[in-house]
C-alpha atoms as a PDB file:
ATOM      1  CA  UNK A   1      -7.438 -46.315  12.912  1.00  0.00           C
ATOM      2  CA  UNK A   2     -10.716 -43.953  12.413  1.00  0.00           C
ATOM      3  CA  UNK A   3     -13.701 -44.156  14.920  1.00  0.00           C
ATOM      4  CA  UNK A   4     -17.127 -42.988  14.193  1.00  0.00           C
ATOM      5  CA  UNK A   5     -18.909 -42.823  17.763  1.00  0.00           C
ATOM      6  CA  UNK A   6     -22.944 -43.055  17.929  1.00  0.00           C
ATOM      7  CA  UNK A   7     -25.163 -42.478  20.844  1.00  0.00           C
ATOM      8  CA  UNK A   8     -22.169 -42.151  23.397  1.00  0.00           C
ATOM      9  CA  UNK A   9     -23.100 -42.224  27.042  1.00  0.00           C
ATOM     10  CA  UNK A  10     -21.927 -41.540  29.780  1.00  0.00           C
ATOM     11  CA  UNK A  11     -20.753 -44.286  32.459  1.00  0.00           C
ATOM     12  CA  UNK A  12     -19.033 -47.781  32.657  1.00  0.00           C
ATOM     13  CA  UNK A  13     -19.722 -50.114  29.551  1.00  0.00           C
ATOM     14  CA  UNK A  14     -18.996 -53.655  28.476  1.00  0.00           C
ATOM     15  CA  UNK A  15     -17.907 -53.777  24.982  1.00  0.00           C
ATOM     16  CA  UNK A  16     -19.126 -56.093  22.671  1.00  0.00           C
ATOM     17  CA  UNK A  17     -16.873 -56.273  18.924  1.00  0.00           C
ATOM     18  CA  UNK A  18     -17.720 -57.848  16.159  1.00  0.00           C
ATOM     19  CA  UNK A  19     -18.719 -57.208  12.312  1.00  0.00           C
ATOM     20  CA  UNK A  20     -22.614 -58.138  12.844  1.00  0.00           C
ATOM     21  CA  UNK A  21     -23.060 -58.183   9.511  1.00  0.00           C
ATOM     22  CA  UNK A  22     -25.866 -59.693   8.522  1.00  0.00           C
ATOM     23  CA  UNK A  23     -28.559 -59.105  11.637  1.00  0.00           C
ATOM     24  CA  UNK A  24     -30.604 -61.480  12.681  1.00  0.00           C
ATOM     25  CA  UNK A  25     -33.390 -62.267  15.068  1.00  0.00           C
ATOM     26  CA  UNK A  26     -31.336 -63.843  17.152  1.00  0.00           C
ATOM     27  CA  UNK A  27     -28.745 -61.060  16.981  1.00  0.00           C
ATOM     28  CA  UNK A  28     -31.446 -59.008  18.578  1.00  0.00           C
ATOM     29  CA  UNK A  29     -32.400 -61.075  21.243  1.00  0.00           C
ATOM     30  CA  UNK A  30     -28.444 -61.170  22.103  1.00  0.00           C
ATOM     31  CA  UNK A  31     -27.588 -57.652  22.161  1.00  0.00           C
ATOM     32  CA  UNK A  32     -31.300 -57.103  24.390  1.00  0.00           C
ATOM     33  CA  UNK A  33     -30.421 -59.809  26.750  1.00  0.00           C
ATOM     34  CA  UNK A  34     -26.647 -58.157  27.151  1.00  0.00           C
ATOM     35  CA  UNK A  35     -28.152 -54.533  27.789  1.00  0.00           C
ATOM     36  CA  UNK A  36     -30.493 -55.952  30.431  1.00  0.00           C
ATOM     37  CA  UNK A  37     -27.700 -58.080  32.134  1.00  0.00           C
ATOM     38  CA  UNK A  38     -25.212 -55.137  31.972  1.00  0.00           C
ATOM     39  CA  UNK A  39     -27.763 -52.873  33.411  1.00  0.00           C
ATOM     40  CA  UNK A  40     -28.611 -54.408  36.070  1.00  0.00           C
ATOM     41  CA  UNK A  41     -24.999 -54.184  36.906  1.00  0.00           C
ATOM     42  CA  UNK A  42     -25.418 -50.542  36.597  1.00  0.00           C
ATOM     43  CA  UNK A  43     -23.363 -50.645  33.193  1.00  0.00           C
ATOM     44  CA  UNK A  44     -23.604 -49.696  29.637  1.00  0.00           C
ATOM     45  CA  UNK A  45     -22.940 -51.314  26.393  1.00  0.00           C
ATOM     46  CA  UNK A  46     -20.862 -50.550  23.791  1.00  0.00           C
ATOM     47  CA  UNK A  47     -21.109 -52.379  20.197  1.00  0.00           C
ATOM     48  CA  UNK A  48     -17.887 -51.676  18.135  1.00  0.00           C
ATOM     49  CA  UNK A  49     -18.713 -52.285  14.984  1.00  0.00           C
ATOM     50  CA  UNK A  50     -15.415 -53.691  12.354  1.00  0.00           C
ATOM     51  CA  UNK A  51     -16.667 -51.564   9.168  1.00  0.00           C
ATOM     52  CA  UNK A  52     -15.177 -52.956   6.519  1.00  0.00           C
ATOM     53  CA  UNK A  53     -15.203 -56.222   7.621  1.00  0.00           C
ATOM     54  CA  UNK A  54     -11.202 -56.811   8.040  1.00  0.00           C
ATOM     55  CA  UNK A  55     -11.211 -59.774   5.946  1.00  0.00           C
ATOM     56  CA  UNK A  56     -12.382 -57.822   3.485  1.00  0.00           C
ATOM     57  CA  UNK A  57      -9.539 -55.517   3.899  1.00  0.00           C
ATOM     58  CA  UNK A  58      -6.871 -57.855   3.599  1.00  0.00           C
ATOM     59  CA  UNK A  59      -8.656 -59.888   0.335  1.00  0.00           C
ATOM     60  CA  UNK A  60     -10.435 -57.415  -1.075  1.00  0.00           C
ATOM     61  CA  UNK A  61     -14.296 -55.462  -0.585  1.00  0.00           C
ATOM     62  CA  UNK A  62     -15.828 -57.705  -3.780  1.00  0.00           C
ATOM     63  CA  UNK A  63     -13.988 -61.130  -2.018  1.00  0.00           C
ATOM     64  CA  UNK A  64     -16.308 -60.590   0.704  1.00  0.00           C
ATOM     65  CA  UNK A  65     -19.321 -58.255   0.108  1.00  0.00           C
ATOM     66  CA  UNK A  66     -21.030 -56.714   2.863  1.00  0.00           C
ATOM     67  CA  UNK A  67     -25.178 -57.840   3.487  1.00  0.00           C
ATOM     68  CA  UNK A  68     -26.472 -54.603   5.182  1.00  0.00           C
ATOM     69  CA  UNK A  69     -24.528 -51.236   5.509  1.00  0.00           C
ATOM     70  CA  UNK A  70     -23.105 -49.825   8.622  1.00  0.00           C
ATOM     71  CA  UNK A  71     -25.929 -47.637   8.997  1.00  0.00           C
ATOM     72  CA  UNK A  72     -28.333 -50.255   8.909  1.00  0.00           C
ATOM     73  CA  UNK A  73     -26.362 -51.980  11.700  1.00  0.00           C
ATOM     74  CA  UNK A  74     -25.975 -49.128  13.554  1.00  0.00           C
ATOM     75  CA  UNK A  75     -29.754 -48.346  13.963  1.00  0.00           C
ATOM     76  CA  UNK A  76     -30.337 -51.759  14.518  1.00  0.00           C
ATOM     77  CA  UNK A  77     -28.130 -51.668  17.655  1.00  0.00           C
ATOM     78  CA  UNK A  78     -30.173 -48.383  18.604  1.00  0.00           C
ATOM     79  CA  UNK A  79     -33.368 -50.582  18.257  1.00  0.00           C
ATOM     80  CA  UNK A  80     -32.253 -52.960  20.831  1.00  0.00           C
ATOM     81  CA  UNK A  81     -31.013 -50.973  23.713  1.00  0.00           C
ATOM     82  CA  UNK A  82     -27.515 -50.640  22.845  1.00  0.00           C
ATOM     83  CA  UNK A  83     -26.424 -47.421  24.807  1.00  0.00           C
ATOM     84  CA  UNK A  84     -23.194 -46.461  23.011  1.00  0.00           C
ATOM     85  CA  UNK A  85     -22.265 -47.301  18.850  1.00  0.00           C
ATOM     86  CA  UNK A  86     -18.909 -46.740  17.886  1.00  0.00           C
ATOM     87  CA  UNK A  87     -17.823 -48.046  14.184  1.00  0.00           C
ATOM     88  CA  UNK A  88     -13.956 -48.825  13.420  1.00  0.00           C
ATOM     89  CA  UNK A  89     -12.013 -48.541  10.475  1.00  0.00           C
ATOM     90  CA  UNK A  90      -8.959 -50.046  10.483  1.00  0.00           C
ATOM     91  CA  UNK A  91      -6.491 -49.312   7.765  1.00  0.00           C
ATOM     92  CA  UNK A  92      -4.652 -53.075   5.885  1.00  0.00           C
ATOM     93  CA  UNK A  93      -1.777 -52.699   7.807  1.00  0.00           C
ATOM     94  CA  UNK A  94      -3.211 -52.100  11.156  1.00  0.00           C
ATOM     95  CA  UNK A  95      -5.246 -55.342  10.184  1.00  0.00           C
ATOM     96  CA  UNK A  96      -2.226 -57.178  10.080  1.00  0.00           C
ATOM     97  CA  UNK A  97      -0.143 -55.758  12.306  1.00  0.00           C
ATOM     98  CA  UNK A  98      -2.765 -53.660  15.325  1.00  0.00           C
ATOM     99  CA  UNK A  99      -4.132 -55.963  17.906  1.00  0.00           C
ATOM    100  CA  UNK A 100      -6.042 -55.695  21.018  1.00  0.00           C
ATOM    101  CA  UNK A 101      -3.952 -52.965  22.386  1.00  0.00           C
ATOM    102  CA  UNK A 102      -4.410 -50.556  19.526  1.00  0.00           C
ATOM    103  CA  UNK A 103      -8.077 -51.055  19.151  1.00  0.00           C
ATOM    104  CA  UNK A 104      -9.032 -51.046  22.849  1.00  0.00           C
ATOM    105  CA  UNK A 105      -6.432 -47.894  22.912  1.00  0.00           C
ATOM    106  CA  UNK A 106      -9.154 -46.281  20.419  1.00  0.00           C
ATOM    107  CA  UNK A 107     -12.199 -47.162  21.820  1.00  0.00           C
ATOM    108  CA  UNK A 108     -11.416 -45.710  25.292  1.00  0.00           C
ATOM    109  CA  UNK A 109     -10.344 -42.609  23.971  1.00  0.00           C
ATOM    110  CA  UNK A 110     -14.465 -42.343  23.868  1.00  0.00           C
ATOM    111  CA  UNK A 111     -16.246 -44.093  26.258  1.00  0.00           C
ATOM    112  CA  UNK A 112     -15.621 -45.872  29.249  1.00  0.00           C
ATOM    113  CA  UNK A 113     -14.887 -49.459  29.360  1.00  0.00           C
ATOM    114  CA  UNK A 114     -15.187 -51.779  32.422  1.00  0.00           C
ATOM    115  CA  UNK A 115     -15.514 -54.936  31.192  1.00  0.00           C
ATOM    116  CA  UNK A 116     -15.138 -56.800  27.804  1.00  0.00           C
ATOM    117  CA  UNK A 117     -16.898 -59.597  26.368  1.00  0.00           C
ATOM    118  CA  UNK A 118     -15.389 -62.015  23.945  1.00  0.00           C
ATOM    119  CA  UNK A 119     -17.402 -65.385  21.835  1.00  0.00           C
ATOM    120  CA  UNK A 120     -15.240 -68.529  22.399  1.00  0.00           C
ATOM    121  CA  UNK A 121     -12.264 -68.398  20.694  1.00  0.00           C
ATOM    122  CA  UNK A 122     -12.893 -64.498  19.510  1.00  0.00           C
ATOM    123  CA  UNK A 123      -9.064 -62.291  18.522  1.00  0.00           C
ATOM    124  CA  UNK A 124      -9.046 -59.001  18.265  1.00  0.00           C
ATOM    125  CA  UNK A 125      -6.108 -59.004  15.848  1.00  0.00           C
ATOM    126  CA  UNK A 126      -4.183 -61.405  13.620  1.00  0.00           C
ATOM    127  CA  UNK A 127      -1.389 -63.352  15.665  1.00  0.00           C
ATOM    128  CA  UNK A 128      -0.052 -63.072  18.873  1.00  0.00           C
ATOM    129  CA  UNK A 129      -0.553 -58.892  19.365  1.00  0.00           C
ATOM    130  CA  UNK A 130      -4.572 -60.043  18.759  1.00  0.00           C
ATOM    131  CA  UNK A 131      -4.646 -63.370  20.978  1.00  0.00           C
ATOM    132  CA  UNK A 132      -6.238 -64.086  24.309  1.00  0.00           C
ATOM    133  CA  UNK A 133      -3.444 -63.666  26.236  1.00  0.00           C
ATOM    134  CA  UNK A 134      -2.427 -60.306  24.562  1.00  0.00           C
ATOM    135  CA  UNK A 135      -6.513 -59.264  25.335  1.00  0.00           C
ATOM    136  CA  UNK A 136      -6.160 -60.431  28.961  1.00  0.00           C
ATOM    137  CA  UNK A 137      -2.650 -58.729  29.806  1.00  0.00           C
ATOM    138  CA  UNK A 138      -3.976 -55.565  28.285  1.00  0.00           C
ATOM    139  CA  UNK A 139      -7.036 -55.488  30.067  1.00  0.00           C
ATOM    140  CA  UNK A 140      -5.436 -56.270  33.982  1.00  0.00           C
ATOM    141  CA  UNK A 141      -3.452 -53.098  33.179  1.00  0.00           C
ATOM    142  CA  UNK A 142      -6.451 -51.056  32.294  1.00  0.00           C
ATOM    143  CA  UNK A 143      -8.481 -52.715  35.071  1.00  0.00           C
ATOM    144  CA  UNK A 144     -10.988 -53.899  32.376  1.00  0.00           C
ATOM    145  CA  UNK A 145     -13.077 -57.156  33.227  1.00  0.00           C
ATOM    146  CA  UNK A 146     -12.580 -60.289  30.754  1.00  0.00           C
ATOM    147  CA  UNK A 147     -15.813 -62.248  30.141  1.00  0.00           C
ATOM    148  CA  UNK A 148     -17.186 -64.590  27.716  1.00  0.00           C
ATOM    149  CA  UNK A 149     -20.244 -64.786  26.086  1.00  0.00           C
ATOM    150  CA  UNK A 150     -22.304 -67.914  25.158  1.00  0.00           C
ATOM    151  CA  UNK A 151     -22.889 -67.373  21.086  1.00  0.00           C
ATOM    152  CA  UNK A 152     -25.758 -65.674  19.437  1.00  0.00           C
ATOM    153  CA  UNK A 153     -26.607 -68.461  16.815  1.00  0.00           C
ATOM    154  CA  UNK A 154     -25.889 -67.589  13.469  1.00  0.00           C
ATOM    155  CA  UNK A 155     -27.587 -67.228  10.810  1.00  0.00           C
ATOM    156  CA  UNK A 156     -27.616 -70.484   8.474  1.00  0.00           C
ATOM    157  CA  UNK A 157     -26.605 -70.143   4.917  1.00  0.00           C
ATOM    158  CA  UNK A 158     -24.721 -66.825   5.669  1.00  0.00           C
ATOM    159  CA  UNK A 159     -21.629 -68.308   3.432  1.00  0.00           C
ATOM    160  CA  UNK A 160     -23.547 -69.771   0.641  1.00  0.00           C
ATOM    161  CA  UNK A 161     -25.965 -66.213   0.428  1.00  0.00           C
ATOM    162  CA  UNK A 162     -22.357 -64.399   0.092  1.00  0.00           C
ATOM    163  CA  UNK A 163     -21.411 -66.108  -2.896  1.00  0.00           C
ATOM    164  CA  UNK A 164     -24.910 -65.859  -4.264  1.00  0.00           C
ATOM    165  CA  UNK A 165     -24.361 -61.318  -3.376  1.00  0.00           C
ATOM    166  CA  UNK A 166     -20.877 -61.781  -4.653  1.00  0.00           C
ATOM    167  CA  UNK A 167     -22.155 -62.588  -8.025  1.00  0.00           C
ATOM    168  CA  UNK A 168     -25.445 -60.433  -7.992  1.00  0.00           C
ATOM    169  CA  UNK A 169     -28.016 -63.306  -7.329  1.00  0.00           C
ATOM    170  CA  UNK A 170     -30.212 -60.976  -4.535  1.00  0.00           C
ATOM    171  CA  UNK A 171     -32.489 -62.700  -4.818  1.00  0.00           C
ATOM    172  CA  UNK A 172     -31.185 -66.079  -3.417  1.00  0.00           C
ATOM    173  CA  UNK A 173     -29.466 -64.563  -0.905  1.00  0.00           C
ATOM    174  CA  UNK A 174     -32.302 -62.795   0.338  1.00  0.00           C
ATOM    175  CA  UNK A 175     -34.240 -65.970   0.661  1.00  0.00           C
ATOM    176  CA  UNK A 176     -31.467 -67.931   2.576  1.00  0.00           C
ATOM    177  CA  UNK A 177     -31.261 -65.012   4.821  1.00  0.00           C
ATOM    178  CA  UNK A 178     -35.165 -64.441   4.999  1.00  0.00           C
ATOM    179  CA  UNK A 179     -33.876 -60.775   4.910  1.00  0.00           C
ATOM    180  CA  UNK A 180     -33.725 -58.196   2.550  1.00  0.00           C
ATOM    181  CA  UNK A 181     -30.698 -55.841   2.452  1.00  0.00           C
ATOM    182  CA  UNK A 182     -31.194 -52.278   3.756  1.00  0.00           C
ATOM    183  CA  UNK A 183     -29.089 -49.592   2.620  1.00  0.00           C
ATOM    184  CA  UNK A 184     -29.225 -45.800   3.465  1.00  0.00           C
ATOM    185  CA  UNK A 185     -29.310 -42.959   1.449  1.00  0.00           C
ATOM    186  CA  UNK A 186     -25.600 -41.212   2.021  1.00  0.00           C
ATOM    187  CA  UNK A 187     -25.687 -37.409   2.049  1.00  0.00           C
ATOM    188  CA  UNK A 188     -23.803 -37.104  -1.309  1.00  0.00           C
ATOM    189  CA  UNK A 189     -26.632 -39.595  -2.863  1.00  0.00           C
ATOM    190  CA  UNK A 190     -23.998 -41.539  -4.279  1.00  0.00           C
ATOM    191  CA  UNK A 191     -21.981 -44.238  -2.610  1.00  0.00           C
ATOM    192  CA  UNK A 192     -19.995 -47.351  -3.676  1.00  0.00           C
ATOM    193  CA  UNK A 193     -21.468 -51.093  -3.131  1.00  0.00           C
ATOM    194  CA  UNK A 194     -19.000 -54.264  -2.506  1.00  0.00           C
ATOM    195  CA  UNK A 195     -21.357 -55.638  -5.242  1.00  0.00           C
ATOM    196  CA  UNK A 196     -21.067 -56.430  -9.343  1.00  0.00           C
ATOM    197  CA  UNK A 197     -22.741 -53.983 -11.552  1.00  0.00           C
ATOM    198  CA  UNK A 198     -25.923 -54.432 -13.326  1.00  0.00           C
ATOM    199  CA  UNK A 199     -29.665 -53.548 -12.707  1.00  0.00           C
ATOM    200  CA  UNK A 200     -30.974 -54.606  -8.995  1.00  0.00           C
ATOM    201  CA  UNK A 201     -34.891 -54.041  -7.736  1.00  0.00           C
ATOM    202  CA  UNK A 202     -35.123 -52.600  -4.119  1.00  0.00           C
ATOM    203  CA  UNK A 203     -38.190 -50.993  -1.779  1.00  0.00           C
ATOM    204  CA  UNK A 204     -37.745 -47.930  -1.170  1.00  0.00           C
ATOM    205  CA  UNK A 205     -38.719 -47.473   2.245  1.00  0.00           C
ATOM    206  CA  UNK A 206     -38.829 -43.990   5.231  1.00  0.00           C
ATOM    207  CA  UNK A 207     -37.586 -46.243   7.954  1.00  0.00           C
ATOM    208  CA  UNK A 208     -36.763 -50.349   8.365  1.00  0.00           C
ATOM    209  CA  UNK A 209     -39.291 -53.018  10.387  1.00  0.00           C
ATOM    210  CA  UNK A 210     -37.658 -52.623  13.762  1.00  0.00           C
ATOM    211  CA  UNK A 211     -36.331 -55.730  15.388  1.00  0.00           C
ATOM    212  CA  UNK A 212     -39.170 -55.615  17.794  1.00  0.00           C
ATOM    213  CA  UNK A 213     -41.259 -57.070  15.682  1.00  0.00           C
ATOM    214  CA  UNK A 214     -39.032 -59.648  14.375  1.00  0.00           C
ATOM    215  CA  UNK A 215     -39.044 -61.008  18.055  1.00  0.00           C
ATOM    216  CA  UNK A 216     -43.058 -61.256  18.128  1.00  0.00           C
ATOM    217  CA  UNK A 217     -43.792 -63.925  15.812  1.00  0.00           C
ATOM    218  CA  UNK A 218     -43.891 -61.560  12.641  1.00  0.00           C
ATOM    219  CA  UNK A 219     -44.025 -63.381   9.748  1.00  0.00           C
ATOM    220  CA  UNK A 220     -40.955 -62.401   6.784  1.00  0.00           C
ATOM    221  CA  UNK A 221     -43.904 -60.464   4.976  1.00  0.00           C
ATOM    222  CA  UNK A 222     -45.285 -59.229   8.212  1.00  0.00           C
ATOM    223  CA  UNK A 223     -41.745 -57.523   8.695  1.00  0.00           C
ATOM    224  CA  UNK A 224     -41.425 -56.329   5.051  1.00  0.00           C
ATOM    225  CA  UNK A 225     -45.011 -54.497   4.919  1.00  0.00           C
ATOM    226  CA  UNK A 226     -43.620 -52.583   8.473  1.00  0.00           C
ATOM    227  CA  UNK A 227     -41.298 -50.836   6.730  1.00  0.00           C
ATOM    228  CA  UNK A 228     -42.700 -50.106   2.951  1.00  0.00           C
ATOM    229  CA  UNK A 229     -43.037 -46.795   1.790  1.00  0.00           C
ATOM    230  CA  UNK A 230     -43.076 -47.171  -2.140  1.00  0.00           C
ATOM    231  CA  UNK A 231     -43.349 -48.733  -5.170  1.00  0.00           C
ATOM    232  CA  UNK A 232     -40.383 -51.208  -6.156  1.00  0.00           C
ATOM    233  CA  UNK A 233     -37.733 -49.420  -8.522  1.00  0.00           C
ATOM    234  CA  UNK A 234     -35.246 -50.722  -9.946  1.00  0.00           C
ATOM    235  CA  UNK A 235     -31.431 -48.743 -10.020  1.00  0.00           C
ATOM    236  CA  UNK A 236     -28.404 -49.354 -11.783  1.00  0.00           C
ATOM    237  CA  UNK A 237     -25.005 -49.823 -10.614  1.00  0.00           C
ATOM    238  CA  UNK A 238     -22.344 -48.627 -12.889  1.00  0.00           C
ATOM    239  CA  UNK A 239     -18.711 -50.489 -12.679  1.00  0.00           C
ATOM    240  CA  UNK A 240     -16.140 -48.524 -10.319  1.00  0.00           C
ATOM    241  CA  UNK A 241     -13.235 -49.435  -8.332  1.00  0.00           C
ATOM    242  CA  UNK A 242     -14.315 -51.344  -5.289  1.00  0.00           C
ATOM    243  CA  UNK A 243     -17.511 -52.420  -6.852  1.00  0.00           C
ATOM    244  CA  UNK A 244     -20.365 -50.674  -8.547  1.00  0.00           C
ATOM    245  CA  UNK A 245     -21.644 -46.870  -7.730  1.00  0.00           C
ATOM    246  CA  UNK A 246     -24.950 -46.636  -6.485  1.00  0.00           C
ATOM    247  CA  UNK A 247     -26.501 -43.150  -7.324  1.00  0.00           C
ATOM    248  CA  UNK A 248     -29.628 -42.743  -5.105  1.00  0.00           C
ATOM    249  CA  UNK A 249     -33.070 -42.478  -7.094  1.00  0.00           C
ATOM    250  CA  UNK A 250     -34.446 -39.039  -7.525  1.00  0.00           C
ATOM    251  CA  UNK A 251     -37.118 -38.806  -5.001  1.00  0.00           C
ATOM    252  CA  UNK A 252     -36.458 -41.821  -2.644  1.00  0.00           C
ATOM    253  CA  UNK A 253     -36.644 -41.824   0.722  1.00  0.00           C
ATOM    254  CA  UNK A 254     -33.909 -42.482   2.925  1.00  0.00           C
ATOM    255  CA  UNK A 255     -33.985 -46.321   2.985  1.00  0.00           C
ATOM    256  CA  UNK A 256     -33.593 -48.628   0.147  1.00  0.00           C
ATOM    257  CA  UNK A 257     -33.883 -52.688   0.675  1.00  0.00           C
ATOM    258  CA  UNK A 258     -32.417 -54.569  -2.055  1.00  0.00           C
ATOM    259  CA  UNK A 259     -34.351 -57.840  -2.898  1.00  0.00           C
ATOM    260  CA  UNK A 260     -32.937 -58.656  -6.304  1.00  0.00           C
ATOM    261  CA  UNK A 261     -29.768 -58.308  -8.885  1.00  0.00           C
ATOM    262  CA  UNK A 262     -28.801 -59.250 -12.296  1.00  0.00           C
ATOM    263  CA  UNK A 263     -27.483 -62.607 -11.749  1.00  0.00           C
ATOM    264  CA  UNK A 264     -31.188 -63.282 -10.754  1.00  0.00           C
ATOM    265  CA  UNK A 265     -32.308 -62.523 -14.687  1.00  0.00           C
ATOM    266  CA  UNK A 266     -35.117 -65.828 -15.571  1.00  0.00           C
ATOM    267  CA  UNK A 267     -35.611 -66.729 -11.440  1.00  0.00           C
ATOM    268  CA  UNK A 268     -39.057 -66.410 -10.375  1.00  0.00           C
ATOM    269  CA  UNK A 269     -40.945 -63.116  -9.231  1.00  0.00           C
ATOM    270  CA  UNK A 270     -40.530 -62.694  -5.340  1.00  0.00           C
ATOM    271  CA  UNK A 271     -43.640 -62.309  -2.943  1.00  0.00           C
ATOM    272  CA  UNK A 272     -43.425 -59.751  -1.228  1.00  0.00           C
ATOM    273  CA  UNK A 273     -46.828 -60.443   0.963  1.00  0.00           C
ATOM    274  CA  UNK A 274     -50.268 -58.627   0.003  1.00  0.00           C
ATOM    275  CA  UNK A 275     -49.689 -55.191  -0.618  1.00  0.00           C
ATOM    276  CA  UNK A 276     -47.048 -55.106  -2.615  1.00  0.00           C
ATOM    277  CA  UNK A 277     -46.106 -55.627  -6.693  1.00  0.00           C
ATOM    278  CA  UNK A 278     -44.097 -58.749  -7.241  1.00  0.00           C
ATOM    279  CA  UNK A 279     -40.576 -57.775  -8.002  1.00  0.00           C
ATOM    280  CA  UNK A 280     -39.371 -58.966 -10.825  1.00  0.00           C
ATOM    281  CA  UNK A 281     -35.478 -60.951 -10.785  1.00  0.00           C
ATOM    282  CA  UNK A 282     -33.051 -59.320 -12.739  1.00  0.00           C
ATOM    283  CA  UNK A 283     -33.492 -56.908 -15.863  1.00  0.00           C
ATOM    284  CA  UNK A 284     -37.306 -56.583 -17.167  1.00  0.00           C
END
């Protein structure tokens, strides 16, 4: 197991862990309206974020392509108050073997954890070593606090918009999501994508629309024009193991959001709100 730790404070947390992959509005208003109940407790929080997804492990990265990357994720948790980010990486067999013990054994090697907070019917593992009772029994030991949170609602369509990313239709994804899908330049400028080769059309963009604004009544164009900082390009992604190999566009700022791919070829332009060229679905 590998952690990555973000923005670690110091002092009690409650832990949130989960994927949160894609965000969402009401992701946002979740993780705000945890911070504010936690600190008026005079506690932290701490998101661990699952990166890959474990289900991805087990099956495969292209069985279950990822929406956003973890760095996306991770400064959208910094957007909403979250005091502490700590991303896990869990290798196939600690996905089927590990449990709650060995990931709350990792996550305290970094930051303090007083209580924990679990959906309905959440694991933290496969079988018994990642069950409820496994959680609870490791957590009266450690003096850690067992709670359960009422659901952020999910975004609909997440399921049908993966099958549309898992075979490069962007575009449809990004309209059941009413998102597009923000990537970050790595510092090698080259990084692999859970996603099928071929031409795709993103913004390249300095910084994302924060999540503030998506809780003001922003329309999905209002959002977009926040965070553009250039013309629409389009990139390629070659065929590699794993997926396809993104190498970053000469000159591009840090951000890129993806709005189309080339299973979108003959779909209509997208509108992308005054301001901005129509992006054209699939190759030109």
């Amino acid at each position: 197991m590998r952690e990555r730790v973000h923005g670690e404070a110091a002092g009690d947390h409650v832990a949130l862990v989960g994927v949160w992959d894609p965000v969402s509005e009401d992701l946002a208003e979740f993780f705000r309206a945890t911070v504010a109940a936690a600190r008026r407790q005079g506690l932290g929080v701490l998101v661990v974020t699952l990166a890959p997804d474990p289900v991805a492990t087990l099956r495969g990265p292209l069985s279950r392509p990822a929406f956003q990357d973890v760095e996306y994720r991770l400064w959208f948790q910094e957007q909403c108050g979250v005091q502490s980010r700590i991303v896990v990486h869990l290798t196939r067999r600690e996905v089927e073997e590990g449990g709650a013990a060995l990931l709350l054994d990792g996550i305290r090697r970094h930051v303090t954890v007083a209580g924990l907070l679990l959906k309905p019917g959440q694991s933290l593992g496969r079988g018994a070593p990642g069950g409820i009772a496994a959680i609870r029994d490791y957590c009266a030991r450690a003096g850690i606090y067992v709670g359960f949170t009422n659901p952020y609602r999910a975004t609909a369509g997440i399921e049908e918009a993966r099958t549309h990313l898992a075979n490069g239709r962007l575009a449809r994804a990004v309209e059941l999501l009413f998102q597009r899908l923000h990537w970050a330049r790595p510092s090698s400028r080259s990084r692999v994508l859970p996603w099928p080769p071929g031409t795709y059309t993103a913004q390249p963009m300095e910084t994302p629309p924060a999540p503030a604004a998506w809780a003001n009544g922003r329309t999905c164009t209002d959002k977009a024009r926040d965070g553009d900082r250039g013309a629409p390009v389009q990139v390629y992604l070659a065929p590699c193991p794993g997926g396809s190999r993104l190498r970053w566009p000469e000159g591009a700022p840090p951000w890129l959001a993806f709005v189309s791919g080339p299973g979108d070829s003959g779909r209509a332009p997208v509108d992308l709100g005054p301001g901005t060229n129509q992006l054209t679905r699939g190759r030109p």
